[in-house]
Protein backbone atom coordinates (compact mmCIF):
# COMPACT_ATOMS: atom_id res chain seq x y z
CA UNK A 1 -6.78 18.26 -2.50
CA UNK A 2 -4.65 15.85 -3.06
CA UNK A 3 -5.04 12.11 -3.67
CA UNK A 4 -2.77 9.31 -2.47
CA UNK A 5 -3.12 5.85 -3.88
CA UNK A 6 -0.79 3.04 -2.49
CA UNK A 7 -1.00 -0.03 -4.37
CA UNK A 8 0.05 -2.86 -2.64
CA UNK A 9 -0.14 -6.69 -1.67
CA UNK A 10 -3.20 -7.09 0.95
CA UNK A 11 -2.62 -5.58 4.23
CA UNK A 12 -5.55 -7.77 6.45
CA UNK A 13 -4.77 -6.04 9.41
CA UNK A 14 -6.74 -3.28 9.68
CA UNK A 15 -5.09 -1.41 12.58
CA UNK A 16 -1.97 -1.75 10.88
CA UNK A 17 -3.84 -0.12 7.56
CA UNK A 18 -4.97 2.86 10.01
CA UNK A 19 -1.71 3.79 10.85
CA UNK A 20 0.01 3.57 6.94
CA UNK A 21 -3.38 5.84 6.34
CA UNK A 22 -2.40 8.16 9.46
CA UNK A 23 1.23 8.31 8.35
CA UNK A 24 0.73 9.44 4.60
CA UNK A 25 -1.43 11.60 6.11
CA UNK A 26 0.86 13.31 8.32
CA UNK A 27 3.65 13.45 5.59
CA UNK A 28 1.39 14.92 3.25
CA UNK A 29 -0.37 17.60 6.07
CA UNK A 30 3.95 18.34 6.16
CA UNK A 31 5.13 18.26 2.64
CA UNK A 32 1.63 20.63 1.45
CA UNK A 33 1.72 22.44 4.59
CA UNK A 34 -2.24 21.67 4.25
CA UNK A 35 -4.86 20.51 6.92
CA UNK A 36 -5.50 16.38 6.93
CA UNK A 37 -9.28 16.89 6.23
CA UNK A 38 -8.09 17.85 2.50
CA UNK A 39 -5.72 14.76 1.87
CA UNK A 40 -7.88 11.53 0.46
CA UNK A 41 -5.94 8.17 0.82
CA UNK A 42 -6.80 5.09 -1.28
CA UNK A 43 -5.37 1.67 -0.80
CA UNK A 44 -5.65 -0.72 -4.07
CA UNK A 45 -4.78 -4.05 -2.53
CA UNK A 46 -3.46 -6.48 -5.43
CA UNK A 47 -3.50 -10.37 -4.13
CA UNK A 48 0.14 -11.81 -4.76
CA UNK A 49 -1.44 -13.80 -7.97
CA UNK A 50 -1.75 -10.22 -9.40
CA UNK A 51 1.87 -8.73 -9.13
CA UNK A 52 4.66 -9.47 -11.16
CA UNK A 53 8.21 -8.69 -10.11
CA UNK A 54 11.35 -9.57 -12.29
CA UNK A 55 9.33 -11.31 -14.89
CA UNK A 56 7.87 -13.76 -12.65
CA UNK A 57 4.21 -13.28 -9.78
CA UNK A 58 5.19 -13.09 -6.45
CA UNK A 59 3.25 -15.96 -5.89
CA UNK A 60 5.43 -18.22 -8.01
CA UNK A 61 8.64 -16.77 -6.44
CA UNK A 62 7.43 -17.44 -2.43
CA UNK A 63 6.92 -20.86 -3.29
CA UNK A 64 9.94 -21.11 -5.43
CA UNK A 65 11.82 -19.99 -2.17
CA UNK A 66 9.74 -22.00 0.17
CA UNK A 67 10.78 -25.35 -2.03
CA UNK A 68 7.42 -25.81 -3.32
């Protein structure tokens, strides 16, 4: 069975989380040639506070662009 775990900045929408959930799905169903009931999805959501990218938190570098 295998597990997917996408860890990523907070997706609020939750019809737009449905569909990354039914496309990993899918992909996976193709890739294993398995059924969807034995793929597990898990989305770790990380606020922007929490992720670092080039040495600096996301955070910092949106309001670094924004002129904050």
């Amino acid at each position: 069975m295998p597990i997917i775990t996408i860890a990523a900045r907070p997706l609020p929408d939750p019809d737009k989380k449905a569909t990354l959930v039914r496309k990993v799905t899918q992909a996976t169903c193709a890739a294993y040639d398995m059924a969807a009931e034995s793929i597990v999805v898990l989305i770790q959501e990380y606020p922007k506070e929490n992720i670092g990218v080039a040495g600096c938190l996301v955070a910092e570098r949106e309001r670094a662009a924004r002129g904050d």
